[in-house]
Protein backbone atom coordinates (compact mmCIF):
# COMPACT_ATOMS: atom_id res chain seq x y z
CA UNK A 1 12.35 -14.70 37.33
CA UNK A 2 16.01 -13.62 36.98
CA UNK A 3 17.11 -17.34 37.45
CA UNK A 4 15.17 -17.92 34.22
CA UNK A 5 16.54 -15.07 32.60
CA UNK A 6 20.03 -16.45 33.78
CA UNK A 7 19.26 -20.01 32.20
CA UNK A 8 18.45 -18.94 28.88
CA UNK A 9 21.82 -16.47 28.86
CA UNK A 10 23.77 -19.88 29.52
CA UNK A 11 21.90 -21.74 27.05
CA UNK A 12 22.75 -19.18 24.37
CA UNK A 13 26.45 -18.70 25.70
CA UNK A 14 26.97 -22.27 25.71
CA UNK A 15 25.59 -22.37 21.57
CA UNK A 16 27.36 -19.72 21.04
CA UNK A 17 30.67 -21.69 22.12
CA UNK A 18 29.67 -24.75 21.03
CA UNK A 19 29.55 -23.10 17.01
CA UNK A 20 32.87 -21.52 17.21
CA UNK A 21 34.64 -24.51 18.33
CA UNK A 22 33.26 -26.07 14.98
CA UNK A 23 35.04 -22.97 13.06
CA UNK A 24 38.37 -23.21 11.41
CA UNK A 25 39.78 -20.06 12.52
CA UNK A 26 42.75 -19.80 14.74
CA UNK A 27 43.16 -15.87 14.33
CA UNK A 28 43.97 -14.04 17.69
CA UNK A 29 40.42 -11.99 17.32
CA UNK A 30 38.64 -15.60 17.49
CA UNK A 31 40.77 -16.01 20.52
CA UNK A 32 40.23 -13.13 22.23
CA UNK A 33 36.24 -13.71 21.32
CA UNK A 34 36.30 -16.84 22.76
CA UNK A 35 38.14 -15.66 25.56
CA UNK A 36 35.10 -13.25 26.47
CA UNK A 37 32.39 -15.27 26.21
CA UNK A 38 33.86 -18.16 28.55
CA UNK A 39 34.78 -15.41 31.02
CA UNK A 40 30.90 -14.73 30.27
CA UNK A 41 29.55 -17.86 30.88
CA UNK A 42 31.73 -18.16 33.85
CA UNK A 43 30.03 -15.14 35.31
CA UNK A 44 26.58 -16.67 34.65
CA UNK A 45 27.17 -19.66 36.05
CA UNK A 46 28.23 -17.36 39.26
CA UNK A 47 25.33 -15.84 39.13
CA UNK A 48 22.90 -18.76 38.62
CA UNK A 49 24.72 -20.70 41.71
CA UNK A 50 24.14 -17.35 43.79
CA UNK A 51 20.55 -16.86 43.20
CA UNK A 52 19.25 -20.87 43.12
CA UNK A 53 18.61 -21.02 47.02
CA UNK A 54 16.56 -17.67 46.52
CA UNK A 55 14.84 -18.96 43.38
CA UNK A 56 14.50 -22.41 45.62
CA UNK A 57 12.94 -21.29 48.28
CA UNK A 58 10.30 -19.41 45.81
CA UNK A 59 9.29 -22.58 44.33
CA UNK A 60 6.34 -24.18 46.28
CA UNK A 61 4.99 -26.69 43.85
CA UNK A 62 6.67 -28.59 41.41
CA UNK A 63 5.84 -31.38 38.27
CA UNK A 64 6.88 -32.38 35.53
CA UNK A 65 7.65 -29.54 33.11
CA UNK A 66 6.78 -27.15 35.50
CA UNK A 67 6.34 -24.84 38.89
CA UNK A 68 4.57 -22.87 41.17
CA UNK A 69 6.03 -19.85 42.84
CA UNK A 70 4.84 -18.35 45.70
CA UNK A 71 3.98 -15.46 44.20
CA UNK A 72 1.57 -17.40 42.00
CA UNK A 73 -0.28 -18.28 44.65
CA UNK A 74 0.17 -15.49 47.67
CA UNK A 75 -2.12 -13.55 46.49
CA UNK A 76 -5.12 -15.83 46.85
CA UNK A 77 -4.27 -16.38 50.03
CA UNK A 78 -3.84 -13.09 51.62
CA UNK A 79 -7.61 -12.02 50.07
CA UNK A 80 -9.03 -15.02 52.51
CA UNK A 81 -6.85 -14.08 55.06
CA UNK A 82 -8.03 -11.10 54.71
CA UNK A 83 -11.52 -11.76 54.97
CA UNK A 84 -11.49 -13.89 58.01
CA UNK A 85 -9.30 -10.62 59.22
CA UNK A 86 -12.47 -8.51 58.51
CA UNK A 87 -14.39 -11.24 60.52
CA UNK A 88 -12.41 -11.38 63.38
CA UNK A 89 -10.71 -14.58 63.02
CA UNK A 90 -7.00 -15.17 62.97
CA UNK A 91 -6.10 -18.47 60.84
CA UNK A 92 -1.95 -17.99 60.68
CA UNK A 93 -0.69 -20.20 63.52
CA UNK A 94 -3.88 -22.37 63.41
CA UNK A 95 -4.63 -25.94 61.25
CA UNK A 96 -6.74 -24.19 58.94
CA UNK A 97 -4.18 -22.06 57.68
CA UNK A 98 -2.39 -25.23 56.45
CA UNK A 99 -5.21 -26.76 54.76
CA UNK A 100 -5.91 -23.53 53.17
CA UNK A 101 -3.03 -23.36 51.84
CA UNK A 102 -2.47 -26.90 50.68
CA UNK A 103 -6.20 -27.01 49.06
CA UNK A 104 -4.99 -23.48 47.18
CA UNK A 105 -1.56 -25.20 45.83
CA UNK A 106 -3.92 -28.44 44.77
CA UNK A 107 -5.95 -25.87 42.77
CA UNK A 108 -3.24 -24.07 41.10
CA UNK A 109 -1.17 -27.14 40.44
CA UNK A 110 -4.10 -28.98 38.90
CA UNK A 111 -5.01 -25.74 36.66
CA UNK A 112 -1.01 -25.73 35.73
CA UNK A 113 -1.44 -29.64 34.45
CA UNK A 114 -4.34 -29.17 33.11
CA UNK A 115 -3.09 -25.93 30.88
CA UNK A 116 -0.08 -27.94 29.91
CA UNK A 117 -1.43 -30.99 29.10
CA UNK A 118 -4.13 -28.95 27.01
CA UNK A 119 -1.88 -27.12 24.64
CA UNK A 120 0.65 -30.24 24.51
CA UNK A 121 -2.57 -32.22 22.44
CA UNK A 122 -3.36 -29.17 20.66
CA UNK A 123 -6.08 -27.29 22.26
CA UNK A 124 -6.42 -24.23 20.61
CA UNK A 125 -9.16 -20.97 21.44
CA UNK A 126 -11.43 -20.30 18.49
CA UNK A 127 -11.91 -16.83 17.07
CA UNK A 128 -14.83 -17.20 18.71
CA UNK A 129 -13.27 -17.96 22.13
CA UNK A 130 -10.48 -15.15 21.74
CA UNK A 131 -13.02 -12.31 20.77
CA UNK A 132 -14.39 -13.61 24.30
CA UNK A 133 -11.15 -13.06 25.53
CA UNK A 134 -11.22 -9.77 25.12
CA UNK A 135 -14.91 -8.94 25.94
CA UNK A 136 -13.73 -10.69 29.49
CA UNK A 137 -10.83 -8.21 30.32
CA UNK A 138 -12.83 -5.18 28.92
CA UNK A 139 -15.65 -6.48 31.75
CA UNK A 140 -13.20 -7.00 34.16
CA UNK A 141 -11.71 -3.74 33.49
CA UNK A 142 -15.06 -1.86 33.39
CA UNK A 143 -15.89 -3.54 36.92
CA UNK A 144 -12.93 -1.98 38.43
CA UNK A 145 -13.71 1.14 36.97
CA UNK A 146 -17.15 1.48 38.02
CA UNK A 147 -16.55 0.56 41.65
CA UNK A 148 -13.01 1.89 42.02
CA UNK A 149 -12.84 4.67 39.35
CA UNK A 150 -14.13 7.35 41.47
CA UNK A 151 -11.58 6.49 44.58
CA UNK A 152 -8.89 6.77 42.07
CA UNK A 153 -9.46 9.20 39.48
CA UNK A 154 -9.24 12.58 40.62
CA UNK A 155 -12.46 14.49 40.68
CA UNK A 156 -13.81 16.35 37.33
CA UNK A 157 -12.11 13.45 35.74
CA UNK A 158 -12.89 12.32 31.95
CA UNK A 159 -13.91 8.94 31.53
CA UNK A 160 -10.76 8.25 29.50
CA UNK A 161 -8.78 9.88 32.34
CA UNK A 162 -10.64 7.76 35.11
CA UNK A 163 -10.10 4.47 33.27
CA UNK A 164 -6.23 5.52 32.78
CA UNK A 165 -6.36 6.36 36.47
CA UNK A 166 -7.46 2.55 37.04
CA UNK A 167 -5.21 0.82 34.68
CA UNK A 168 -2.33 2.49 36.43
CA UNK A 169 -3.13 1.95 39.94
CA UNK A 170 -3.64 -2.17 38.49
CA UNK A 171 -0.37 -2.35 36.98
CA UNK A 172 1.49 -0.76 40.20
CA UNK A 173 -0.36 -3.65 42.04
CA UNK A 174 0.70 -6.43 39.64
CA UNK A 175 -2.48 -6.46 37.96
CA UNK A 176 -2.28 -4.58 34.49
CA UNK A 177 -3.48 -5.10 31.33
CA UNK A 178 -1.01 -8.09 29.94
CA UNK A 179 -2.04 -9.94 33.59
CA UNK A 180 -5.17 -9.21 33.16
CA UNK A 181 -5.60 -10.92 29.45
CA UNK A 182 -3.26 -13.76 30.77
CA UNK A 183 -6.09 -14.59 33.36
CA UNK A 184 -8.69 -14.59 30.84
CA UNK A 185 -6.90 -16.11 28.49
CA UNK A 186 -6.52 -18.97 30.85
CA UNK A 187 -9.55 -19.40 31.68
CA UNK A 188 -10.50 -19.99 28.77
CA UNK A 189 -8.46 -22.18 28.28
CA UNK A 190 -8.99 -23.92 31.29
CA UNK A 191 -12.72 -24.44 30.00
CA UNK A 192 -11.29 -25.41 26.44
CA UNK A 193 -9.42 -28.08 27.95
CA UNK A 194 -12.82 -28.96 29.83
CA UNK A 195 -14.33 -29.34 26.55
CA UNK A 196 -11.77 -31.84 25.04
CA UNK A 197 -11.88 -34.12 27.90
CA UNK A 198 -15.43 -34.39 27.90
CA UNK A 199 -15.96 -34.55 24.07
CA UNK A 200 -16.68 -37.92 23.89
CA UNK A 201 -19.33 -38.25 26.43
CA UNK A 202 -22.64 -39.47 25.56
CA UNK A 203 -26.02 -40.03 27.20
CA UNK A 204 -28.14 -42.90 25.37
CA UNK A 205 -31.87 -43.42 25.69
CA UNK A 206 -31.50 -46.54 27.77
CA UNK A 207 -29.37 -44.36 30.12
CA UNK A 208 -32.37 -42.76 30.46
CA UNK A 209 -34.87 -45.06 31.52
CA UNK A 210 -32.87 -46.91 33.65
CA UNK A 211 -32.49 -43.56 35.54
CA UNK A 212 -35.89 -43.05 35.65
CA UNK A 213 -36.67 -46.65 36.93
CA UNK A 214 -34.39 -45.71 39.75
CA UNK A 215 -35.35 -42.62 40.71
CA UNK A 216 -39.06 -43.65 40.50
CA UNK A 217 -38.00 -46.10 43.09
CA UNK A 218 -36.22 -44.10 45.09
CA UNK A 219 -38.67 -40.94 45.74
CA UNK A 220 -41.57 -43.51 45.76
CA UNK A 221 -39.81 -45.23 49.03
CA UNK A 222 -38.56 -41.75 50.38
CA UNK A 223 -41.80 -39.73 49.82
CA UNK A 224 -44.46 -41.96 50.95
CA UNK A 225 -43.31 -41.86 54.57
CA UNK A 226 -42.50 -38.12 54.89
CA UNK A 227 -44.46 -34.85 53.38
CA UNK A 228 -41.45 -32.85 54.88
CA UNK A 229 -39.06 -34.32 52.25
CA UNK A 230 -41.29 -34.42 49.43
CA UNK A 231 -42.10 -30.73 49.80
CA UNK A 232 -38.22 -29.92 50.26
CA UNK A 233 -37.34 -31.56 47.03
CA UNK A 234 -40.12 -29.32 45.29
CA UNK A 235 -38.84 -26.03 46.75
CA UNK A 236 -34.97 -27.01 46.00
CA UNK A 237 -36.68 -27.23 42.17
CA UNK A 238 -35.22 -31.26 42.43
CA UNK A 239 -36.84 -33.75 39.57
CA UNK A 240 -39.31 -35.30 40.79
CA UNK A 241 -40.44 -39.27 39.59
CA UNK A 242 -42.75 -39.88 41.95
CA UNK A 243 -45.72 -37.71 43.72
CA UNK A 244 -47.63 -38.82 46.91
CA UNK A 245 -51.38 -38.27 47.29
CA UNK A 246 -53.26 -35.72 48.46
CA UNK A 247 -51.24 -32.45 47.33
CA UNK A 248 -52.89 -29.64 45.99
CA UNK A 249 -51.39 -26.49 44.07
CA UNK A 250 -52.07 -23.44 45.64
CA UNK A 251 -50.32 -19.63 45.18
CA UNK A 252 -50.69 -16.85 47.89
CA UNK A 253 -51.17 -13.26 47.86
CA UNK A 254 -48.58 -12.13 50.93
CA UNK A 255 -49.54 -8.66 52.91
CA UNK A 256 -46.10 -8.68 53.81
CA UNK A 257 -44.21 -6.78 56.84
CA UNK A 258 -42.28 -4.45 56.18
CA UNK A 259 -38.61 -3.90 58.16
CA UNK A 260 -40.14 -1.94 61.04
CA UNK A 261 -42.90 -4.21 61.04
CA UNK A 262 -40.52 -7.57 61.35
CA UNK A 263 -38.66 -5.81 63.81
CA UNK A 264 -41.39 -5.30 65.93
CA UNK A 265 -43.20 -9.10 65.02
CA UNK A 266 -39.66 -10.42 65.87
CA UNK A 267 -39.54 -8.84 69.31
CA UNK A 268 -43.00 -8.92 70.24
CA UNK A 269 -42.65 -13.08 69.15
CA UNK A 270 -39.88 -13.09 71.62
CA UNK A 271 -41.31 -11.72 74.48
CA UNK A 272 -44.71 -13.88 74.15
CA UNK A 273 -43.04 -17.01 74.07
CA UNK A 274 -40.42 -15.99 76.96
CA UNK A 275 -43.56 -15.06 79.13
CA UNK A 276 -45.19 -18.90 77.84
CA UNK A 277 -42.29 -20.20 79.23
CA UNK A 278 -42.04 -17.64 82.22
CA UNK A 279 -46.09 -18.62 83.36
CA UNK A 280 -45.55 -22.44 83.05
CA UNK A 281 -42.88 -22.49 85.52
CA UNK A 282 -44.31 -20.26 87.93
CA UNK A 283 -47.53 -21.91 87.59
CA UNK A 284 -45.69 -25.44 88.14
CA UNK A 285 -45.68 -26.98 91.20
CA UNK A 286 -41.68 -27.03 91.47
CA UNK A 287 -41.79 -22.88 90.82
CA UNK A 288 -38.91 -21.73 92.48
CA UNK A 289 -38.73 -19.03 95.64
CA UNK A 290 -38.02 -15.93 93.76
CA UNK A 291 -40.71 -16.30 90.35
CA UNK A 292 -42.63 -13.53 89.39
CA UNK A 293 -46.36 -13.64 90.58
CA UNK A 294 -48.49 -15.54 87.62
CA UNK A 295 -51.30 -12.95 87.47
CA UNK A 296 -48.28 -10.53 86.72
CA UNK A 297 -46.43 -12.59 84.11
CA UNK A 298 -50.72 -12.98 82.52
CA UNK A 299 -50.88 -9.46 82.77
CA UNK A 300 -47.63 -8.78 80.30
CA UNK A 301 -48.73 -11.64 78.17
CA UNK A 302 -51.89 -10.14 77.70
CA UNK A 303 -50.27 -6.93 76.54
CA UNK A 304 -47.70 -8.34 74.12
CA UNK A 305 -50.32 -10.60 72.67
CA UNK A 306 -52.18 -7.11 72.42
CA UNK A 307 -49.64 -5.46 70.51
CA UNK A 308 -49.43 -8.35 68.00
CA UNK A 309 -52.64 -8.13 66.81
CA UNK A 310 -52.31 -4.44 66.70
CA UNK A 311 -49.37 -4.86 64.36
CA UNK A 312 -51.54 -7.07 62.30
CA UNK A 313 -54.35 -4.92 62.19
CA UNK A 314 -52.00 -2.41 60.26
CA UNK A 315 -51.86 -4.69 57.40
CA UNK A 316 -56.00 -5.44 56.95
CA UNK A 317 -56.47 -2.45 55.19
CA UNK A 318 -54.61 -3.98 52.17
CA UNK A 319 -55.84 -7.82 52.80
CA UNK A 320 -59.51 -6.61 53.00
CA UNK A 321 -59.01 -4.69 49.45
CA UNK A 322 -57.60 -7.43 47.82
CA UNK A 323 -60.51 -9.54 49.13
CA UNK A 324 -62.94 -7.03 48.03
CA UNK A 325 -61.37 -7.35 44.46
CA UNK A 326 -61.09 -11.01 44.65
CA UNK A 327 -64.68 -11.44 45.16
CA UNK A 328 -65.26 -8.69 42.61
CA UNK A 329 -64.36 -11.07 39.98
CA UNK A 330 -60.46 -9.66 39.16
CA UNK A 331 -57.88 -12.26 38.25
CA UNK A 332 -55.79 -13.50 41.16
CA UNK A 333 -52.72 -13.70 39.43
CA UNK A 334 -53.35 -9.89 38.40
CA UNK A 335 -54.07 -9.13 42.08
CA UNK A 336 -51.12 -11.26 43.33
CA UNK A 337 -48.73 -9.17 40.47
CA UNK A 338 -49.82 -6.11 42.06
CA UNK A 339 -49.94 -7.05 46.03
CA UNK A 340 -47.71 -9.76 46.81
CA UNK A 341 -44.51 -9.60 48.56
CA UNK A 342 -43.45 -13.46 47.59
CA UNK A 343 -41.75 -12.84 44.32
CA UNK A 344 -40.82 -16.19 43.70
CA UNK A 345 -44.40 -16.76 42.52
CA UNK A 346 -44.53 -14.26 39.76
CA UNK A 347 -40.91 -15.92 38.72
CA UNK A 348 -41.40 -19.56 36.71
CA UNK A 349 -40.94 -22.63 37.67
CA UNK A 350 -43.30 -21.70 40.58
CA UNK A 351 -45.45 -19.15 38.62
CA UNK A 352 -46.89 -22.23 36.67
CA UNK A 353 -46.49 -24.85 39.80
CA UNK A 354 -47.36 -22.92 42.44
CA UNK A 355 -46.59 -24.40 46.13
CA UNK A 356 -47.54 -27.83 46.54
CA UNK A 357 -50.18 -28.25 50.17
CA UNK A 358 -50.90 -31.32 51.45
CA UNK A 359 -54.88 -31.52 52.19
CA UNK A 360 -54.43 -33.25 55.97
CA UNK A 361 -51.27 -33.42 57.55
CA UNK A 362 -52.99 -35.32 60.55
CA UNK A 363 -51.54 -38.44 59.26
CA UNK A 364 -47.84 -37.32 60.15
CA UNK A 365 -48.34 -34.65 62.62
CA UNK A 366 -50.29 -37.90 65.40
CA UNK A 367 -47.20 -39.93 63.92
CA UNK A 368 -44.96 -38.07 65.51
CA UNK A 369 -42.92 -37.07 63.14
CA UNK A 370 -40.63 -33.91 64.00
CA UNK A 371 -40.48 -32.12 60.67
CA UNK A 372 -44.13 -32.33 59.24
CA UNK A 373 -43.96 -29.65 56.38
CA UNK A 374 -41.46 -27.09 55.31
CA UNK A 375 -44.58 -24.43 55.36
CA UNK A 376 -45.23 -21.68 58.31
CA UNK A 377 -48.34 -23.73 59.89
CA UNK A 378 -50.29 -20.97 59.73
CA UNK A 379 -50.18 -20.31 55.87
CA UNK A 380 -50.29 -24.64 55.34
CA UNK A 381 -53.27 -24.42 57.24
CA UNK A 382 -55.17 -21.75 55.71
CA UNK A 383 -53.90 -23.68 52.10
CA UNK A 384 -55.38 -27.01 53.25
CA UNK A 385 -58.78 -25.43 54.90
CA UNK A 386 -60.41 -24.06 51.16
CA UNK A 387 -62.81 -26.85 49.76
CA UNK A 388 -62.85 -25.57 46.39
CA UNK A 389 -60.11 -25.34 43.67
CA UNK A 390 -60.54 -21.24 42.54
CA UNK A 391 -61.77 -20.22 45.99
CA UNK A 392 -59.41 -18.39 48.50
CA UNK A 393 -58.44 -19.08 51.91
CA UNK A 394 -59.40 -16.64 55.26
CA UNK A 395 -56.66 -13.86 55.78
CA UNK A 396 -53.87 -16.03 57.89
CA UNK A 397 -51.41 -14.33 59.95
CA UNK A 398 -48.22 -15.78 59.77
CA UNK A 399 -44.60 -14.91 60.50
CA UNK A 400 -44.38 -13.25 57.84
CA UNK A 401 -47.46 -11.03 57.44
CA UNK A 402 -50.72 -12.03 56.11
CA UNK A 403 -51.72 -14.70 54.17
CA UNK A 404 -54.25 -14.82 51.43
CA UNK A 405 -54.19 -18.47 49.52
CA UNK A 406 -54.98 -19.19 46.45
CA UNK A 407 -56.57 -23.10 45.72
CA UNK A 408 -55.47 -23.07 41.73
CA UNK A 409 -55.43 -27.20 41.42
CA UNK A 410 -55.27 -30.39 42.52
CA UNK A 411 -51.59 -32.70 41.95
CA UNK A 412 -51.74 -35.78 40.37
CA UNK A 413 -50.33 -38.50 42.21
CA UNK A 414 -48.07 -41.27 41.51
CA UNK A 415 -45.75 -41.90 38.83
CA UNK A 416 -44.40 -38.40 36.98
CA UNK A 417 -44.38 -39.64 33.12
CA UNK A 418 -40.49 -40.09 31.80
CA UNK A 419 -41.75 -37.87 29.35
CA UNK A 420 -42.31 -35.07 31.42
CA UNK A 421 -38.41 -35.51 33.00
CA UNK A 422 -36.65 -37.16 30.11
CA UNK A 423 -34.52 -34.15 29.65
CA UNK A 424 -33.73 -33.02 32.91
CA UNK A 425 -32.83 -36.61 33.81
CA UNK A 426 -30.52 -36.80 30.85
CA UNK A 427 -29.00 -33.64 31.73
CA UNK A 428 -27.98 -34.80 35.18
CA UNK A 429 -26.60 -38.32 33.87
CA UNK A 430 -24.79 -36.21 31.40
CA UNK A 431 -23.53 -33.52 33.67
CA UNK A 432 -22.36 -36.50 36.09
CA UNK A 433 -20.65 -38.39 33.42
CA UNK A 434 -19.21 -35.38 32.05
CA UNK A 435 -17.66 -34.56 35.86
CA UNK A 436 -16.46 -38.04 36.41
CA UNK A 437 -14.68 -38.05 33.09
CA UNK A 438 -13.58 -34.53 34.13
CA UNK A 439 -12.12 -35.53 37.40
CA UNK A 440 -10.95 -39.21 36.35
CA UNK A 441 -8.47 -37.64 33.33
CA UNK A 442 -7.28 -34.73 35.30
CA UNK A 443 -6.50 -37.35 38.22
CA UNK A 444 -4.26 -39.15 36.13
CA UNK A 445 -2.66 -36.38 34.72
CA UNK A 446 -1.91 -35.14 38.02
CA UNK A 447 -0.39 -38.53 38.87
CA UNK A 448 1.84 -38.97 36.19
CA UNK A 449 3.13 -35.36 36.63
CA UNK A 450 5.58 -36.33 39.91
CA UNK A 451 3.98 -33.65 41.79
CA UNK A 452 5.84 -32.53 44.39
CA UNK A 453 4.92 -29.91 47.51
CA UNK A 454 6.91 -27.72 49.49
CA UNK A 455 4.09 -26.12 51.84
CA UNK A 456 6.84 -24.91 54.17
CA UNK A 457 7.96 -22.22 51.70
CA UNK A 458 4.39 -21.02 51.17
CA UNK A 459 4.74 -17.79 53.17
């Protein structure tokens, strides 16, 4: 900023003075010097009282030992007002625009502290850390180059020429190389800083089992009375103290749609259970005057249901040779590599777990409750109908295609041993810890910094 520029000038001028009044020289040249560098000052002060209220109104955040301008911060905000733009949503004028803009200042004043505070107790990069430093701007750069180079860079181009053509077109925008290392540079620091807060925090082994006593509680309570939140926790890859009974292990071979094919499942879905609907109201004794004849609406229902087994039958050529190997003696998990369009079972955790079935969801289902299982019924049914662990279920047609499931074992119930979870619990004490110390220190940084906001001039 000029104002900044401006202070320093006075600072020197006013040095500058201050060391020649100390000299013993009264010769008209010292005169005439001093003369020119009050006259000098004079102007700077001028100058520094002209620009303040523009340097003023720039200033949208300010602390102890420091500021935010507006044009620190701008920029963030016109990329998510440009997105919402891109959406069709308007946020100036509105609420959100304010909180927006207040939670962006709370960001950038808290990395500001936090960068401060950091280098005032000494946190330095590491070799290590710098060489990073640069590998993260060469990244950044590359990024920009691969998706923008071609836009920017005229045609027949040399790759030396195309990433020139970049760097340019980033430092006409504000963005060149120096800003770029700054960022990164920050970062890093940023997560330096992390570090040093957290150093000193520690997970100890009674930490541990005092989790585990807790959270064996807790899933033992919640998981008893609901299959539906058990089998949640196990897809959202949660740990798990506590298993109920009655789960099996079981991995599927899906004959999947493909787009045309959902299309056409998706619309043929929505016309069957529009006609449902359509044929219990006119069958109904309150129909009303103008519904459509029920024979007619059968007729259509009929058709669509006729179609959707068509589109199945498109898919049994594949399910029937996969059977055919199956029963040949080939390796599921071969077969499933080769046919299956579930990924996430050839991807671990769940290539070792597999999808945990209960046996008889009867139990819940006459309870009433309204979420039984997070599994298409058609594919938990086909898992829970094969008596034998290695055997495989009938093909099941399901939302998603065809089903073929695989029965690979039986899950032990009860208690998970703390062995088997020691380190994933300690992990997530540590990580919370580590957060709370995180949040409590930058907290009272931000405090004891005198923060002060002036959202008004953030536009």
């Amino acid at each position: 900023m000029k104002l900044r520029r401006i202070a320093c000038l006075l600072m020197a001028l006013a040095m500058t003075l201050s060391g020649l009044a100390l000299a013993d020289s009264e010769t008209d040249d010292l005169s005439a010097r001093v003369e020119e560098l009050e006259q000098q000052l004079a102007e700077a002060q001028a100058l520094a009282e002209l620009y303040y209220p523009y340097y003023e109104r720039q200033v949208v955040a300010e602390f102890d030992g420091g500021v935010i301008m507006v044009d620190d911060v701008m920029p963030e905000y016109s990329y998510y007002e440009s997105m919402y733009a891109q959406s069709g949503m308007t946020i100036a004028g509105t609420s959100y625009e304010t909180q927006m803009k207040q939670d962006i200042l709370d960001a950038a004043v808290e990395d500001a502290i936090l960068l401060k505070n950091a280098i005032e107790l000494g946190v330095e990069l590491t070799e290590d850390e710098l060489a990073k430093v640069e590998e993260d701007v060469e990244s950044t750069l590359q990024y920009y180059i691969a998706n923008y180079g071609s836009y920017l860079a005229a045609e027949g181009s040399t790759e030396e020429e195309t990433r020139q053509a970049v760097v340019d077109f980033l430092e006409e925008n504000g963005y060149g190389p120096d800003s770029l290392y700054s960022d990164c540079y920050n970062n890093a620091m940023l997560n330096a800083a992390y570090n040093w807060i957290i150093r000193s925090v520690e997970v100890t082994d009674d930490d541990v089992r005092a989790a585990y006593a807790d959270k064996l509680a807790e899933d033992e309570e919640s998981y008893s009375t609901s299959s539906y939140r058990f089998e949640g926790a196990m897809n959202r890859r949660e740990t798990i103290a506590w298993k109920p009974a009655g789960y099996r292990a079981v991995k599927q071979i899906l004959i999947g749609f493909d787009d045309d094919q959902t299309t056409r499942y998706n619309d043929l879905n929505d016309r069957i259970s529009a006609l449902t609907t359509e044929l219990a109201v006119a069958q109904g004794e309150d129909a009303p005057e103008d519904a459509r004849d029920p024979e007619t609406i059968e007729a259509e229902l009929d058709a669509a249901e006729a179609d959707l087994d068509a589109l199945y039958e498109e898919l049994m050529p594949t399910v029937e040779e996969v059977i055919s190997r199956f029963e040949a003696g080939e390796d599921f998990e071969a077969l499933m590599e080769e046919y299956t369009a579930d990924t996430a079972l050839l991807r671990e955790p769940l290539r070792s777990t597999g999808y945990y079935v209960h046996k008889d969801y009867a139990p819940w289902i006459e309870a009433g409750l309204p979420n039984v299982s997070v599994w298409d019924v058609p594919f938990r049914e086909a898992a829970s109908s094969i008596e034998n662990i290695g055997e495989i279920s009938e093909p099941a047609r399901g939302k998603y295609g065809i089903y073929i499931v695989y029965y690979m074992a039986d899950v032990p119930a009860g208690a998970v041993p703390i062995e088997e979870i020691y380190d994933a619990l300690r992990e997530s004490i540590y990580s919370s810890l580590a957060s709370q110390t995180y949040q409590d220190t930058v907290s009272e940084w931000i405090e004891n910094a005198n923060v002060v906001y002036h959202l008004d001039r953030f536009q």
